[in-house]
C-alpha atoms as a PDB file:
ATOM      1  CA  UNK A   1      48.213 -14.573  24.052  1.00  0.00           C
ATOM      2  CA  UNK A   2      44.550 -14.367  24.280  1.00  0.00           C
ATOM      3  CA  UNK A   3      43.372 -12.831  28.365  1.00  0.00           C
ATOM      4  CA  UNK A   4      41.248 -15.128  29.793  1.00  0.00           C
ATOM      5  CA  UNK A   5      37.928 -13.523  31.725  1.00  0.00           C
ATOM      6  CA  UNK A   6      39.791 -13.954  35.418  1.00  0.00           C
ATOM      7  CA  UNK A   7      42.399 -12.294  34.178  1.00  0.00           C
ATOM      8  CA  UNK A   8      40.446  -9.417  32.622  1.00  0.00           C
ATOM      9  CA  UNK A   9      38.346  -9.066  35.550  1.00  0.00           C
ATOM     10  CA  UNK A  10      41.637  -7.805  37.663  1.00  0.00           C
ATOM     11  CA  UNK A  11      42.052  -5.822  35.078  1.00  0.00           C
ATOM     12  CA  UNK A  12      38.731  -3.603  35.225  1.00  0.00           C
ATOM     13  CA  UNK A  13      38.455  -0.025  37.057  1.00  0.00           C
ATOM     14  CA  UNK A  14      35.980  -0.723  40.253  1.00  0.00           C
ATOM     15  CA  UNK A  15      36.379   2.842  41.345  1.00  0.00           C
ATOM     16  CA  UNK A  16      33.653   5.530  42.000  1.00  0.00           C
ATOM     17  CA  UNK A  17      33.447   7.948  39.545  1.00  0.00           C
ATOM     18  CA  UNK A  18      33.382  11.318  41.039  1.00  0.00           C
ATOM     19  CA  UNK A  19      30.756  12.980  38.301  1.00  0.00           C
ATOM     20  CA  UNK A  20      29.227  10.253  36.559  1.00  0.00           C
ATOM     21  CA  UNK A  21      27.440  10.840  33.504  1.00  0.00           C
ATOM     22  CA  UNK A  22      23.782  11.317  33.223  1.00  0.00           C
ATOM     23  CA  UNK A  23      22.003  10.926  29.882  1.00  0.00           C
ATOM     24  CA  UNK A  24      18.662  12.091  29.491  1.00  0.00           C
ATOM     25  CA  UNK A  25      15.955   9.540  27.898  1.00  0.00           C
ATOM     26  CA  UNK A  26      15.315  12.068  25.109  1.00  0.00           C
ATOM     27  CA  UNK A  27      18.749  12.211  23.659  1.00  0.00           C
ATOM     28  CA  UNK A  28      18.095   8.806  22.417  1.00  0.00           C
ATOM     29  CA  UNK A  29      16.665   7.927  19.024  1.00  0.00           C
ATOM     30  CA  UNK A  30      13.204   6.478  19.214  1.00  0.00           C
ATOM     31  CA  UNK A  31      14.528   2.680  19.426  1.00  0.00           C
ATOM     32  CA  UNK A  32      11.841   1.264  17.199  1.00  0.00           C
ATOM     33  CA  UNK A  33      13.097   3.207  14.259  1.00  0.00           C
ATOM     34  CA  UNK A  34      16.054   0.999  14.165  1.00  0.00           C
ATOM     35  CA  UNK A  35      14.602  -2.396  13.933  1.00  0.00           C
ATOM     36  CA  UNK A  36      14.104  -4.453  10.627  1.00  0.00           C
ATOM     37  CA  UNK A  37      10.669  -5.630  11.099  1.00  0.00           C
ATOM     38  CA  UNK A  38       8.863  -7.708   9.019  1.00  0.00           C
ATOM     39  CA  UNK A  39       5.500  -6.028   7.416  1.00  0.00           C
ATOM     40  CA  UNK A  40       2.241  -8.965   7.413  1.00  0.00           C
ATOM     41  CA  UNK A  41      -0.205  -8.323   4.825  1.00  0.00           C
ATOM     42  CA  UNK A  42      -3.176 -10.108   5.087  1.00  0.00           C
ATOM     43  CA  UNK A  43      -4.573 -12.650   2.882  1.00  0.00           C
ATOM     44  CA  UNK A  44      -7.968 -10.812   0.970  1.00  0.00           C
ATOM     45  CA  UNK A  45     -11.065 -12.701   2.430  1.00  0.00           C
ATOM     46  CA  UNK A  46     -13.247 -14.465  -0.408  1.00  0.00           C
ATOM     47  CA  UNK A  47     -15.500 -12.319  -2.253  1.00  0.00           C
ATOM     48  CA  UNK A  48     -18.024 -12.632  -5.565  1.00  0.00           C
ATOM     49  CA  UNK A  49     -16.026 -11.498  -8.458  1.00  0.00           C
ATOM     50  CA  UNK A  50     -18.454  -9.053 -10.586  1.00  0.00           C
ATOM     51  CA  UNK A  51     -17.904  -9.791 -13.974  1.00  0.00           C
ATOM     52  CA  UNK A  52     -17.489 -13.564 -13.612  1.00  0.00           C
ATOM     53  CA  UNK A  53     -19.849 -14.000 -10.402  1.00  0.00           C
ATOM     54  CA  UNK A  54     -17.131 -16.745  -9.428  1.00  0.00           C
ATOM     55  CA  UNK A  55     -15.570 -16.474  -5.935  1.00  0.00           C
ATOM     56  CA  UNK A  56     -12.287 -15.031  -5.145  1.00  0.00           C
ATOM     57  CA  UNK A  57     -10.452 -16.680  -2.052  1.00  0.00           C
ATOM     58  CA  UNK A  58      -7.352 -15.008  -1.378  1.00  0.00           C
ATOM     59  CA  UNK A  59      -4.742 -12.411  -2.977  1.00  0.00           C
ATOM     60  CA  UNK A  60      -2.903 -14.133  -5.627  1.00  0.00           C
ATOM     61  CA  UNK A  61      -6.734 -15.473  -6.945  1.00  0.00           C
ATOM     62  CA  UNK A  62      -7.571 -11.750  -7.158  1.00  0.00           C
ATOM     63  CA  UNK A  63      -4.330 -10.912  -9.005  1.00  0.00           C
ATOM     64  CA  UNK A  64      -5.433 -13.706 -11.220  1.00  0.00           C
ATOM     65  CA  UNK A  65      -9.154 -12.323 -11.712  1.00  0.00           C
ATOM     66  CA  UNK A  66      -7.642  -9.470 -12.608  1.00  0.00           C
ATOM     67  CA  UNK A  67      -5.565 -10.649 -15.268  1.00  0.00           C
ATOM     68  CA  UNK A  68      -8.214 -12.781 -16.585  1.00  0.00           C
ATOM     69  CA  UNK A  69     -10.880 -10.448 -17.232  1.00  0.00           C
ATOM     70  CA  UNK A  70      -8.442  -7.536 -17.715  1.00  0.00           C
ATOM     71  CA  UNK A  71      -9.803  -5.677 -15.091  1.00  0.00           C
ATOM     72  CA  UNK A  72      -7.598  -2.933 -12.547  1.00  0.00           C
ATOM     73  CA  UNK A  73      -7.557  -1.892  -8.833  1.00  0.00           C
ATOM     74  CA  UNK A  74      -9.128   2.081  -9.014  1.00  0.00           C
ATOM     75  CA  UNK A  75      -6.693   4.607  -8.760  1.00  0.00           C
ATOM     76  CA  UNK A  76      -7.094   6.735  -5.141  1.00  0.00           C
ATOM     77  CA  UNK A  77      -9.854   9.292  -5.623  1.00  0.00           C
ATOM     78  CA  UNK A  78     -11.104   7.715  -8.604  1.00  0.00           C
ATOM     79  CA  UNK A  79     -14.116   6.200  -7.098  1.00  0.00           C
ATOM     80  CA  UNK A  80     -15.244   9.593  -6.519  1.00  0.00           C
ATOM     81  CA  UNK A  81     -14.370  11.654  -9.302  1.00  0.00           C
ATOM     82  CA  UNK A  82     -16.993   8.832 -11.316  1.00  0.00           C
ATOM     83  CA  UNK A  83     -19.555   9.480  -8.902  1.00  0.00           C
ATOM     84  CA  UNK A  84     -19.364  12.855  -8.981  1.00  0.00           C
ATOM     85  CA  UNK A  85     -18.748  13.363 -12.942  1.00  0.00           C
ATOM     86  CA  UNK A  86     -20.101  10.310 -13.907  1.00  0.00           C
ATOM     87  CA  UNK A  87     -23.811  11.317 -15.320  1.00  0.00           C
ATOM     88  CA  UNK A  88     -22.224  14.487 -16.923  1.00  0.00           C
ATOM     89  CA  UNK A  89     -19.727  12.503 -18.531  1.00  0.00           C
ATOM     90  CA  UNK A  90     -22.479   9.756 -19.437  1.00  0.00           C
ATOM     91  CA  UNK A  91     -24.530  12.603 -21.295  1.00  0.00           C
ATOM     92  CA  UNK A  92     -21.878  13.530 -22.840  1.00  0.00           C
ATOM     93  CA  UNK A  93     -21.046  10.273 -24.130  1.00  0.00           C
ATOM     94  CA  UNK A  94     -24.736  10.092 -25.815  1.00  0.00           C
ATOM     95  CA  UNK A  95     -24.668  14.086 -26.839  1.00  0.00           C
ATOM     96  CA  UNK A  96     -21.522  12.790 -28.965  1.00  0.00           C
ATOM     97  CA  UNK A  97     -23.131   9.567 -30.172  1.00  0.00           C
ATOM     98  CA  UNK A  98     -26.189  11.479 -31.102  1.00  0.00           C
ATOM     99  CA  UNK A  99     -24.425  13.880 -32.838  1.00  0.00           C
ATOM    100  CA  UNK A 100     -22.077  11.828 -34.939  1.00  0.00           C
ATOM    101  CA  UNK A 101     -25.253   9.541 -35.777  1.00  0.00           C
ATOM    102  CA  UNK A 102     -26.830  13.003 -37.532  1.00  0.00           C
ATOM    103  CA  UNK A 103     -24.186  14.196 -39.073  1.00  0.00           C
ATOM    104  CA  UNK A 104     -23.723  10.825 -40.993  1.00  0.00           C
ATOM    105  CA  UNK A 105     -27.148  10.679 -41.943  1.00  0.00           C
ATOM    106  CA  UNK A 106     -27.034  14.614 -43.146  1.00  0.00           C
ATOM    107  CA  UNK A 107     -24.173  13.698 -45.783  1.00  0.00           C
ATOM    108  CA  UNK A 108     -26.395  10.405 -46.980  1.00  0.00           C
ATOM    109  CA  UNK A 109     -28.974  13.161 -48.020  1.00  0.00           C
END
C-alpha cells in the first residue's frame, strides 16, 4: 500500500549530522551547459538586391534572390582574397584573352 506524506514524514531522520558535507561551488558543472535552449536568428533587414535592384525583406526572400539569379553567400575570407588578388587575376584574365586572340590570327596567316 502506497505511504501517504504524514506517514512518510514520521518516517524521515531529523537528527544533526555530526560532519555534514560541504561541497564546494566549483565541483559543479557550469549549470548553463546543461540546458536545451532555443537559438533566435534574426530576420535579415530589407536591403537593394544588386543584380535585380529589387528589395529584399527578410531571410527566406534572400534565399529566394539567391536562387533566382543564381547567385551565393561568399565563402569566409573570400572577400579578401578578391581584393587582394583581384587586379592580378584581372590582368591575367586579359594577358590570356590577348594571347589566344594572336595566336588565332597567326594560324589565319
Amino acid at each position: 500500500m502506497m505511504n501517504t506524506y504524514k506517514q512518510n514524514y514520521k518516517d524521515i531522520d531529523w537528527s544533526v549530522k555530526a560532519d555534514p558535507v560541504v561541497v564546494e561551488r566549483e565541483s559543479f558543472p557550469d549549470c548553463r551547459a546543461d540546458f536545451a535552449t532555443p537559438m533566435v536568428i534574426g530576420d535579415y533587414d530589407a536591403y537593394e538586391c544588386p543584380v535585380t535592384g529589387s528589395m529584399i525583406d527578410g531571410r527566406r526572400a534572400h534565399i529566394e534572390n539567391l536562387k533566382q539569379t543564381g547567385c551565393r553567400l561568399l565563402e569566409p575570407g573570400e572577400k579578401e582574397a578578391n581584393t587582394k588578388n583581384g587586379p592580378k587575376d584581372w590582368m591575367a584574365g586579359i594577358d590570356r584573352a590577348v594571347d589566344k586572340a594572336v595566336d588565332e590570327i597567326a594560324t589565319q596567316i
